[in-house]
N, C-alpha and C. Protein backbone atom coordinates (compact mmCIF):
# COMPACT_ATOMS: atom_id res chain seq x y z
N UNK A 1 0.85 -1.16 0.00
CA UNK A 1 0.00 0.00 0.00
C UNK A 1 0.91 1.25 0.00
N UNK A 2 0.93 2.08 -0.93
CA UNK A 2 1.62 3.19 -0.87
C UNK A 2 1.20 4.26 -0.16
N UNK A 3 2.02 5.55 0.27
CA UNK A 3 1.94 6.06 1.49
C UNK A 3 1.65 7.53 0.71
N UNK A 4 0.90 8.06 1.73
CA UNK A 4 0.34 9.34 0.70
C UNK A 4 1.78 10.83 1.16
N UNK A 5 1.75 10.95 -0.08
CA UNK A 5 2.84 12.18 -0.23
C UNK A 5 2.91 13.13 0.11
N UNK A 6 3.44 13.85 1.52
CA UNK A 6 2.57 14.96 1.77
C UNK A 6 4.04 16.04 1.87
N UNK A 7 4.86 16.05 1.23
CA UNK A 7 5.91 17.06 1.28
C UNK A 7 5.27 18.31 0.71
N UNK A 8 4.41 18.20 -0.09
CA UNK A 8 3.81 19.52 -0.81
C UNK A 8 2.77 19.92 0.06
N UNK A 9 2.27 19.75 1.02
CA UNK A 9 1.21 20.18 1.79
C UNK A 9 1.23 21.70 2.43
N UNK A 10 2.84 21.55 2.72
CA UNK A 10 3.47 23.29 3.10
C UNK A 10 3.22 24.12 2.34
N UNK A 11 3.31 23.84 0.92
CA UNK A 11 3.54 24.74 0.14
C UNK A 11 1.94 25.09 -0.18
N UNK A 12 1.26 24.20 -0.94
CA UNK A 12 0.37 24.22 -0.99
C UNK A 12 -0.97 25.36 -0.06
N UNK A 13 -0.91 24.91 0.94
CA UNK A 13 -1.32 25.71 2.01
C UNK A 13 -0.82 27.17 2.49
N UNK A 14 0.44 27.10 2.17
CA UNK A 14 0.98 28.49 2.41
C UNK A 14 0.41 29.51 0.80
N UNK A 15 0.38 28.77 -0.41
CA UNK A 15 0.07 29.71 -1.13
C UNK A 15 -1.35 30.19 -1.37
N UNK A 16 -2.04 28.97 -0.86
CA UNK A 16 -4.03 29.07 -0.53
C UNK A 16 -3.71 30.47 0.09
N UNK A 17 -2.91 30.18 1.85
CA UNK A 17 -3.66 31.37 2.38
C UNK A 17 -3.16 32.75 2.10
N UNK A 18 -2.21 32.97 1.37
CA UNK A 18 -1.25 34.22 0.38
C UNK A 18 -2.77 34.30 -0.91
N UNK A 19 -3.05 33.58 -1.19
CA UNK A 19 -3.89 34.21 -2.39
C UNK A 19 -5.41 34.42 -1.99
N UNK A 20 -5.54 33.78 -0.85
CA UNK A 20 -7.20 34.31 0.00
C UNK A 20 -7.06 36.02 0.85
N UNK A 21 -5.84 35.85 1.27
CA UNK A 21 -5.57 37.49 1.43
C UNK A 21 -5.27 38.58 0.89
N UNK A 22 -4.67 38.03 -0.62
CA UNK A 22 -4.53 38.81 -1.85
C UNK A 22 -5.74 39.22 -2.26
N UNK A 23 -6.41 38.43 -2.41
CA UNK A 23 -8.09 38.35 -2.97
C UNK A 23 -8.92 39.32 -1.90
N UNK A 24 -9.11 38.88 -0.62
CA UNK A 24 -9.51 40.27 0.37
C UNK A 24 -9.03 41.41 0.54
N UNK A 25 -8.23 41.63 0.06
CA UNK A 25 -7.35 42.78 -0.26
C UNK A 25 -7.79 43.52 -1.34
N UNK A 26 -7.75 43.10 -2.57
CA UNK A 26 -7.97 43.70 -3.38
C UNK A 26 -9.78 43.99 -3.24
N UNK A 27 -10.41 43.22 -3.03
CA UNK A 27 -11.46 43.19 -2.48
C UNK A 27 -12.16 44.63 -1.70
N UNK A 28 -11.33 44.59 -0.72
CA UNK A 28 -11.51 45.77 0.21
C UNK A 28 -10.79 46.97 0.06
N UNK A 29 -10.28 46.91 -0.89
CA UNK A 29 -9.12 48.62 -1.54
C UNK A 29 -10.63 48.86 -2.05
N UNK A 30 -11.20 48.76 -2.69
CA UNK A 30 -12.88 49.75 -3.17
C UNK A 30 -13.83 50.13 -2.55
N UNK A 31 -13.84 49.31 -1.13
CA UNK A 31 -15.04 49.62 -0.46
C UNK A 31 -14.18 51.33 0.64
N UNK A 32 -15.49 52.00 0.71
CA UNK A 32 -15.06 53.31 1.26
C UNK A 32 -15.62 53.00 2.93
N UNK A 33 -14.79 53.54 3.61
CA UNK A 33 -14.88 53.66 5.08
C UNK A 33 -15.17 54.88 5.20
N UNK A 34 -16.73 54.58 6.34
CA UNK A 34 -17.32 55.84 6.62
C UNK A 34 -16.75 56.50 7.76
N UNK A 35 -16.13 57.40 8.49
CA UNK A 35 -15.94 57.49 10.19
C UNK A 35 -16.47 58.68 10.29
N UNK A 36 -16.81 58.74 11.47
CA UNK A 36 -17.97 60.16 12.08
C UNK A 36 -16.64 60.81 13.35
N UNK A 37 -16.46 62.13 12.89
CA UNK A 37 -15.55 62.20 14.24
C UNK A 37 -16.31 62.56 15.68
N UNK A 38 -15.73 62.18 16.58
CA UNK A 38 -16.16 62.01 17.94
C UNK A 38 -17.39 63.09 18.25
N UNK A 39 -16.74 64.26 17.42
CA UNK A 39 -17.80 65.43 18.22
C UNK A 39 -18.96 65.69 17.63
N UNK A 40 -18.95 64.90 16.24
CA UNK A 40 -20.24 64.55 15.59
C UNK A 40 -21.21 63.68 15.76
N UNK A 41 -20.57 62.77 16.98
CA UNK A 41 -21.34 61.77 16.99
C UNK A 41 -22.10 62.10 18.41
N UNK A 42 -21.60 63.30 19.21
CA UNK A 42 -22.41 63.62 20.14
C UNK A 42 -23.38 64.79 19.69
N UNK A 43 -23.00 65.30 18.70
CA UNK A 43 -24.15 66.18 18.17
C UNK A 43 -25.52 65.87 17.70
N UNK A 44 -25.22 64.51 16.73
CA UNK A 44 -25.95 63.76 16.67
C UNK A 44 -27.01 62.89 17.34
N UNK A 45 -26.30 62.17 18.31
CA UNK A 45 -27.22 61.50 19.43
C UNK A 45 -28.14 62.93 19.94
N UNK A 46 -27.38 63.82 20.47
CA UNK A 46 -28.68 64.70 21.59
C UNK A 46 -29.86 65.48 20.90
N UNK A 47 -29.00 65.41 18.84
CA UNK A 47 -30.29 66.18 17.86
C UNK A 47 -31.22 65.22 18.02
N UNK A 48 -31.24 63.77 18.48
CA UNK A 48 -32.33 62.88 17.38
C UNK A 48 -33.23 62.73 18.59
N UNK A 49 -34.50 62.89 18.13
CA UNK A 49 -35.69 62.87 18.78
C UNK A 49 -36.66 61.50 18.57
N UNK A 50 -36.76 60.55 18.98
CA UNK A 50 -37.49 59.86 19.42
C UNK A 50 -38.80 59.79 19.69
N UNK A 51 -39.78 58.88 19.33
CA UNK A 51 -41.11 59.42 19.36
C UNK A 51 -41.59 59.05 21.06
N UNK A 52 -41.35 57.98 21.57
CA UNK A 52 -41.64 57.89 23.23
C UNK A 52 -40.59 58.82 23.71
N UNK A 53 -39.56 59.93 23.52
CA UNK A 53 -38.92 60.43 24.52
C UNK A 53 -40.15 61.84 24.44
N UNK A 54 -40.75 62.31 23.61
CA UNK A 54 -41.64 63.06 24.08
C UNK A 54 -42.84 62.76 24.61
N UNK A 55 -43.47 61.66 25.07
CA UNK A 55 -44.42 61.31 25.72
C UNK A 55 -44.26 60.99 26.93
N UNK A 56 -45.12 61.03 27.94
CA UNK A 56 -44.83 60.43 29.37
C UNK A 56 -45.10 59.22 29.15
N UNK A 57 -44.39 58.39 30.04
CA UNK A 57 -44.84 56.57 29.92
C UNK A 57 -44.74 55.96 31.09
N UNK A 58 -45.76 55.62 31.34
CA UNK A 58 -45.96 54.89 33.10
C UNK A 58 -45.21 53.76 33.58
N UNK A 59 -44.32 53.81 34.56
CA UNK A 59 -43.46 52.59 34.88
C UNK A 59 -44.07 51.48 36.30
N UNK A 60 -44.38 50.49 35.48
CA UNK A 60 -44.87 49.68 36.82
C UNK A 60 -44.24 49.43 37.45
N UNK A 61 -44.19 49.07 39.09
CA UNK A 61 -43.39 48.31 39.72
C UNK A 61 -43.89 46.47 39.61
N UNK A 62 -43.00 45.91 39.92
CA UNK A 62 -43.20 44.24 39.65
C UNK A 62 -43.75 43.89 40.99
N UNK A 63 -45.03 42.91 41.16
CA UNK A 63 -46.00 42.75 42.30
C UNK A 63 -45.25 42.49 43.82
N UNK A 64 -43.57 41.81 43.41
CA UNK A 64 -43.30 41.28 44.73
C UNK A 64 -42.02 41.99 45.06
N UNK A 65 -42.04 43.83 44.67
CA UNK A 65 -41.01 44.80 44.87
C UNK A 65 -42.05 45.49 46.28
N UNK A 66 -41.55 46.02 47.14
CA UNK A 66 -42.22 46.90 47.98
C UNK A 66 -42.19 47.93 47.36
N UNK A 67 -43.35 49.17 47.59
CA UNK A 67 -43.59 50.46 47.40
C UNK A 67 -42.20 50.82 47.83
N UNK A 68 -41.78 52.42 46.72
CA UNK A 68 -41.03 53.61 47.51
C UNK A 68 -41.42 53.97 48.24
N UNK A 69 -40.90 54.79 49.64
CA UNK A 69 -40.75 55.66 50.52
C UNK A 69 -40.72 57.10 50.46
């Protein structure tokens, strides 16, 4: 029974994962990255209005909490 050949397995494998990262690479050089700088992103959050933050909304307590004081 002959014995399976595996001296090429290094190579093999080393050039798979060289050409799967070549390939994501080139891949991702086109796509554009958006970034918001920091002080935009707090301008943002406190502009945006919400439709329950202008309404009042009743908070139950759960039956087996005691009343506040």
């Amino acid at each position: 029974m002959p014995q399976l050949d595996t001296s090429t397995w290094l190579l093999t494998i080393t050039l798979m994962i060289l050409s799967l990262f070549c390939t994501y690479q080139s891949k991702m050089i086109n796509q554009t990255m958006i970034s918001i700088p920091p002080q935009d992103k707090e301008t943002i959050q406190s502009t945006t209005q919400l439709p329950w933050e202008t309404k009042w909304t009743k908070i139950y307590l759960p039956h087996s909490s005691p009343l506040p004081s």
